[in-house]
Protein backbone atom coordinates (compact mmCIF):
# COMPACT_ATOMS: atom_id res chain seq x y z
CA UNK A 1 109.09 99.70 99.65
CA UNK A 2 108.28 103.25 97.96
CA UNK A 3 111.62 103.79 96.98
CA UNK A 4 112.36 106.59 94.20
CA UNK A 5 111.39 103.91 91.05
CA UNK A 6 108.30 102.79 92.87
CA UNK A 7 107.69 106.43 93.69
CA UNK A 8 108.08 107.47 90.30
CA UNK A 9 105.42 105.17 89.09
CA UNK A 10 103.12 105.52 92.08
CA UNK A 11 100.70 108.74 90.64
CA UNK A 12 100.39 106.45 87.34
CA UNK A 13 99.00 103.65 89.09
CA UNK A 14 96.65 105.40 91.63
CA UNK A 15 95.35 108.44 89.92
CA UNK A 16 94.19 106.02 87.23
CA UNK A 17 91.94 104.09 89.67
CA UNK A 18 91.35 106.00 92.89
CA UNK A 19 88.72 109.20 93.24
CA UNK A 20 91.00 110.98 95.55
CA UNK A 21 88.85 114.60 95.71
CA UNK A 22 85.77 111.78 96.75
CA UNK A 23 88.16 110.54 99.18
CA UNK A 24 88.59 113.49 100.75
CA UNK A 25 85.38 114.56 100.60
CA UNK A 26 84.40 111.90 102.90
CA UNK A 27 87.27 112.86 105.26
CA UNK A 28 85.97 116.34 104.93
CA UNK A 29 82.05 115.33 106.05
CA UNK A 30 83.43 112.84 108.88
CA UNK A 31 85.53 115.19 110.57
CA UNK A 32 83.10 118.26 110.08
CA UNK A 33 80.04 116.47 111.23
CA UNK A 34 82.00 115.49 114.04
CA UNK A 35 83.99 119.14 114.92
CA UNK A 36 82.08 121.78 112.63
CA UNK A 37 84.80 124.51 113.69
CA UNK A 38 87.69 122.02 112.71
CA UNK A 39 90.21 124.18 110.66
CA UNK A 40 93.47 121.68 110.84
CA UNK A 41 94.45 118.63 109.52
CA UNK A 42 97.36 116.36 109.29
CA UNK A 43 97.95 113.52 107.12
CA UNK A 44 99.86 110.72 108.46
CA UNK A 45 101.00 108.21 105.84
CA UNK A 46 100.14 111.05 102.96
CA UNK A 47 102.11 109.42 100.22
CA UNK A 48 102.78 111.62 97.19
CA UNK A 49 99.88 114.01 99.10
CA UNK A 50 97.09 113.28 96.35
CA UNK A 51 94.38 113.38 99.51
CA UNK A 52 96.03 116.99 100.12
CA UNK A 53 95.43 118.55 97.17
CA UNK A 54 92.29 118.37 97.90
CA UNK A 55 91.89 118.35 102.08
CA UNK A 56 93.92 121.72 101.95
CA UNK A 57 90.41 123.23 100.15
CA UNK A 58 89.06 123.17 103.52
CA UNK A 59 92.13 122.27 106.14
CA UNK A 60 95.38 124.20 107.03
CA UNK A 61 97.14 120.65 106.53
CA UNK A 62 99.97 119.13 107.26
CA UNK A 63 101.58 115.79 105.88
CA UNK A 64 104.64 113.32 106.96
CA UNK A 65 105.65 109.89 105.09
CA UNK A 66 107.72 107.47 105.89
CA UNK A 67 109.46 107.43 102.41
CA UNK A 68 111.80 110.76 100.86
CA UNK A 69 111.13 109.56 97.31
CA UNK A 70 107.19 110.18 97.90
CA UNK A 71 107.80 113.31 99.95
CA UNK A 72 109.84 114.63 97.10
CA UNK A 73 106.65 114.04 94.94
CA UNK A 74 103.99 115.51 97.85
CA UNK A 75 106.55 118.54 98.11
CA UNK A 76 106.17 119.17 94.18
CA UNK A 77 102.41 119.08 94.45
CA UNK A 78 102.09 120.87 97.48
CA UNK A 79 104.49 124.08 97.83
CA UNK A 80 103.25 125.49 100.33
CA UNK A 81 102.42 122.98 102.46
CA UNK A 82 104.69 121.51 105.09
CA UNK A 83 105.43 117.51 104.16
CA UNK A 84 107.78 116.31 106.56
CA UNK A 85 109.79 112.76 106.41
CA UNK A 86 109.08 110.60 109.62
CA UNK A 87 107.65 107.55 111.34
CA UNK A 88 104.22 107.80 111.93
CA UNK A 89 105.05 105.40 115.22
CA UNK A 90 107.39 108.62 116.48
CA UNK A 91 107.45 111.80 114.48
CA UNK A 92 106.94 114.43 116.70
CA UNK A 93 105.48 117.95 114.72
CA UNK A 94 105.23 119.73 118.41
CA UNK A 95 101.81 120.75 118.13
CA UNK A 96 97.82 119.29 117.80
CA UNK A 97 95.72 118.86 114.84
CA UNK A 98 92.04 119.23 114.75
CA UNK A 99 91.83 115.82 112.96
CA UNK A 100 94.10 113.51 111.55
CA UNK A 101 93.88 111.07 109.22
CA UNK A 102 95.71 108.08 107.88
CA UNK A 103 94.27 106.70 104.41
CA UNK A 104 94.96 103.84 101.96
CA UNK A 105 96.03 101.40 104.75
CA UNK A 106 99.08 103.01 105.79
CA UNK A 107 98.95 101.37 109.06
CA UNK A 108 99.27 98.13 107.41
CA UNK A 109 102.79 98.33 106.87
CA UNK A 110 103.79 99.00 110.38
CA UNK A 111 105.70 95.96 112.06
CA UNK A 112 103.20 94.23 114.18
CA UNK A 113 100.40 95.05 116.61
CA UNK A 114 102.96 96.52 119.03
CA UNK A 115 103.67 99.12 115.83
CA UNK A 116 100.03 99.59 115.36
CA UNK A 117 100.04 100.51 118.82
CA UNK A 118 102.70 102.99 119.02
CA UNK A 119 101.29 104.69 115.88
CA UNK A 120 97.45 105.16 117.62
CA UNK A 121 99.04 106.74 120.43
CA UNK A 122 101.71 108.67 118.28
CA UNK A 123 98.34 110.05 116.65
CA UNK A 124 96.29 110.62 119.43
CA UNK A 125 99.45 112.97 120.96
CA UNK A 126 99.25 115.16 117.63
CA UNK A 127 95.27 114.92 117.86
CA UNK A 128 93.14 118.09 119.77
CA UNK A 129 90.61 117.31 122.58
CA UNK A 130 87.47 117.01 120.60
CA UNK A 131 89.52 116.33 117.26
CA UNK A 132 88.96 113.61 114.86
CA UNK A 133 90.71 110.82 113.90
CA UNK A 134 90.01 109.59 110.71
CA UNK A 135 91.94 105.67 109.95
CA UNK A 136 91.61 103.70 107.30
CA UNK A 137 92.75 99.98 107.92
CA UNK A 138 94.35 97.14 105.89
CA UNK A 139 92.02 94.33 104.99
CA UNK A 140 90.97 93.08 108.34
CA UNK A 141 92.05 89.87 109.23
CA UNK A 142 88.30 88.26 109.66
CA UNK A 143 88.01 89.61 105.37
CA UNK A 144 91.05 88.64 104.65
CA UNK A 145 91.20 85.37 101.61
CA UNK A 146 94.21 83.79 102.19
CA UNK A 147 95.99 85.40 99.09
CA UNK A 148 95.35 85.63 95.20
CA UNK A 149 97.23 86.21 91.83
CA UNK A 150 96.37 89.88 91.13
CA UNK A 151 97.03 91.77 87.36
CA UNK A 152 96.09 95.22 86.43
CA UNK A 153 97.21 98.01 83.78
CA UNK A 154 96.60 101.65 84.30
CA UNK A 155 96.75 104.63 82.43
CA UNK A 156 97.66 108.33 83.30
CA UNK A 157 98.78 111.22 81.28
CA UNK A 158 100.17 108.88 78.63
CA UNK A 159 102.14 106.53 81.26
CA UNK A 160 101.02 102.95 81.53
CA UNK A 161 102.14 100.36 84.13
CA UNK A 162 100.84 96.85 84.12
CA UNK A 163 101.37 94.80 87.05
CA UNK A 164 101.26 91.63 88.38
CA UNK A 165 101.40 89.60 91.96
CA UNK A 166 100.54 87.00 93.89
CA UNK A 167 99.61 87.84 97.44
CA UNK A 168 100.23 85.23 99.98
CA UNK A 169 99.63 85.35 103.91
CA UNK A 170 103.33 85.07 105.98
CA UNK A 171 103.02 84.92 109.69
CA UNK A 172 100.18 87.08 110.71
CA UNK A 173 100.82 88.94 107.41
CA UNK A 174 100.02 89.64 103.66
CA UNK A 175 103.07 89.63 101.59
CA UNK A 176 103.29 90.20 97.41
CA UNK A 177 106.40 90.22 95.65
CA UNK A 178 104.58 92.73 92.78
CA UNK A 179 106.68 92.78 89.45
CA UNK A 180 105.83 96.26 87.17
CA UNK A 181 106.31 97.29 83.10
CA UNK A 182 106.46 100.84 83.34
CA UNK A 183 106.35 102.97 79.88
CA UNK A 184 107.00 106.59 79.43
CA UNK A 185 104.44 108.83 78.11
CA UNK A 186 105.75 108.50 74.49
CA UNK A 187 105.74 105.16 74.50
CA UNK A 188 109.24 104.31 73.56
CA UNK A 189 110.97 103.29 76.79
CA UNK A 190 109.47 100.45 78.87
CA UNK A 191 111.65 99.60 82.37
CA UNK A 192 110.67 97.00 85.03
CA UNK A 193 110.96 96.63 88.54
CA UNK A 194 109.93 94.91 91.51
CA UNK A 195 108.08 96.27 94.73
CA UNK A 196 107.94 93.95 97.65
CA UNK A 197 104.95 94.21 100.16
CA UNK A 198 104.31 93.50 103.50
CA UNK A 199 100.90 94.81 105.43
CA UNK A 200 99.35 93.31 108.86
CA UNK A 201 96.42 91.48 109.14
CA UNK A 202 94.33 92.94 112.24
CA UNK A 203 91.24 91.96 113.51
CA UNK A 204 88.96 95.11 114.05
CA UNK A 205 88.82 94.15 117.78
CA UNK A 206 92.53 94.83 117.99
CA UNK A 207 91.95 98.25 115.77
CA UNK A 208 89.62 98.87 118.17
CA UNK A 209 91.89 98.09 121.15
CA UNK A 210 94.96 99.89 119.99
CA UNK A 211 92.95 103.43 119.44
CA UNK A 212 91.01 103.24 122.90
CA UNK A 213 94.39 102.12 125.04
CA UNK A 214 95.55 105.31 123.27
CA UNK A 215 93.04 107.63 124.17
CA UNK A 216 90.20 107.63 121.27
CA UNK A 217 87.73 105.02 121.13
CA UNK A 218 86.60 104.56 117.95
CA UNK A 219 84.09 103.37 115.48
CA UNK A 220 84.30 101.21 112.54
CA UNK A 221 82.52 102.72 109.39
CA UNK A 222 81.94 99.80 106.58
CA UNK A 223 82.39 100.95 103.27
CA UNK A 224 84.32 104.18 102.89
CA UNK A 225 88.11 104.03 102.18
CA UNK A 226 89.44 102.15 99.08
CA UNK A 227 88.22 98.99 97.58
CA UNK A 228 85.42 99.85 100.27
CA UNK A 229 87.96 98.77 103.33
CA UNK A 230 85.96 100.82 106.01
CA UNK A 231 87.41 103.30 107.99
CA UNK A 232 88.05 103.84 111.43
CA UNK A 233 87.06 107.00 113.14
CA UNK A 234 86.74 108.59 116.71
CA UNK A 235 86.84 111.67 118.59
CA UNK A 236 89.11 112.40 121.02
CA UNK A 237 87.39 112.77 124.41
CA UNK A 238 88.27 115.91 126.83
C-alpha cells in the first residue's frame, strides 16, 4: 500500500478530484472556533502533505506518514516543514500540538479496533489540554454497501490515470484489489500497476468509544471530510 509507484501516481489522482485548500479550511474553522489562540498543528496520516500546503497558512505544522515514498513527496512540497516517517499507533514527536488532525480516512487502514485504539490514544498524548482533534473516519460500518465495482479517470498537469476496482467486505473489512493505467504528461508512456486496499469498517459508537477511553470525547460532524464521510472532532478536556 503507498509504495513509491502508487506514490508516484497519488497527486494525479487526488488533486484532480479533491478541494484540498476547502479541506483545510474546514480544519482551520473547527479547530479555531474551538481554540481561537491555537497556533500548532500536526497531521497524522498527511500523505504527500496536500492538506499542509495549505494548514501551514495558519498552523506551525507538523506531519508523519506511515509510508517513505509519500514522505519523500510531502518533503518536496513542504521544505521547511518537518514530515517525519512513523506509525500513527506509536510515533512519538516528544511534544503537544494545539490540534491534530487525521484526514481522508487514514485510520481506516489501521489493523483492527485494537489499532484504532492505540492510534486515539497515540493522538490524544501529542494533543494540548484544550486542543482539538480533528478525525476523519472510513465509511462507517452502519453506511457501509457491502462493496461495488468502482472506475474513474483523472487528470492533472497532463498525467492521466484511469482506474478500476471492485470493493468487497472481508472480515469486518473493505478490501479492493484496484488495478491503474498511468500515462506520463506527454502522453507517450502508459505503465500499470496494482494497489491493494484494506480499511476497517467501524461503527461510530466504537469511534466514539476509542477517542473517549483515550481521553477526548468527541463529536460526530455529518458531512465534512471527503465524499462527505463526516468527521470526528473533540477537545481535549483539562
Amino acid at each position: 500500500m503507498y509504495d513509491a509507484e502508487f506514490a508516484d501516481a497519488y497527486d494525479a489522482i487526488y488533486q484532480a478530484h479533491k478541494d484540498y485548500r476547502a479541506e483545510a479550511d474546514v480544519i482551520r474553522g473547527l479547530v479555531l472556533d474551538r481554540c481561537p489562540h491555537a497556533t500548532t498543528l500536526l497531521d497524522l496520516g498527511c500523505g504527500t502533505g496536500s492538506h499542509l500546503v495549505h494548514l501551514a497558512e495558519q498552523f506551525d505544522v507538523v506531519g508523519v506518514d506511515l509510508s517513505a515514498a509519500m514522505v519523500e513527496h510531502a518533503r518536496a512540497k513542504l521544505p521547511d516543514v518537518p514530515i517525519h516517517c512513523g506509525d500513527m499507533r506509536d510515533v512519538a514527536l516528544d511534544r503537544e500540538f494545539d490540534a491534530v488532525c487525521s484526514m481522508y480516512s487514514s485510520v481506516g487502514y489501521l489493523p483492527g479496533l485494537a489499532g484504532l485504539r492505540a492510534a486515539a490514544e497515540n493522538m490524544v498524548r501529542h494533543l494540548s489540554p484544550k486542543g482539538v482533534l480533528v478525525v476523519e473516519p472510513w465509511i462507517l460500518a452502519e453506511h457501509w454497501n457491502g462493496g461495488e465495482l468502482v472506475t474513474a479517470t483523472f487528470e492533472h498537469n497532463g498525467v492521466v490515470v484511469s482506474r478500476m476496482g471492485r470493493w468487497k467486505t472481508v472480515k469486518a473489512r473493505s478490501v479492493v484489489e484496484m488495478h491503474y493505467l498511468v500515462s506520463d504528461a506527454e502522453g507517450d508512456n502508459i505503465r500499470y500497476f496494482t494497489d491493494r486496499q484494506s480499511l476497517g469498517l467501524y461503527t461510530k459508537a466504537e469511534y466514539e468509544a476509542a477517542f473517549a477511553d483515550a481521553g477526548c470525547p468527541v463529536e460526530y460532524v455529518e458531512g465534512g471530510g471527503h465524499a462527505a464521510r463526516g468527521l470526528f472532532v473533540g477537545t481535549r478536556p483539562l
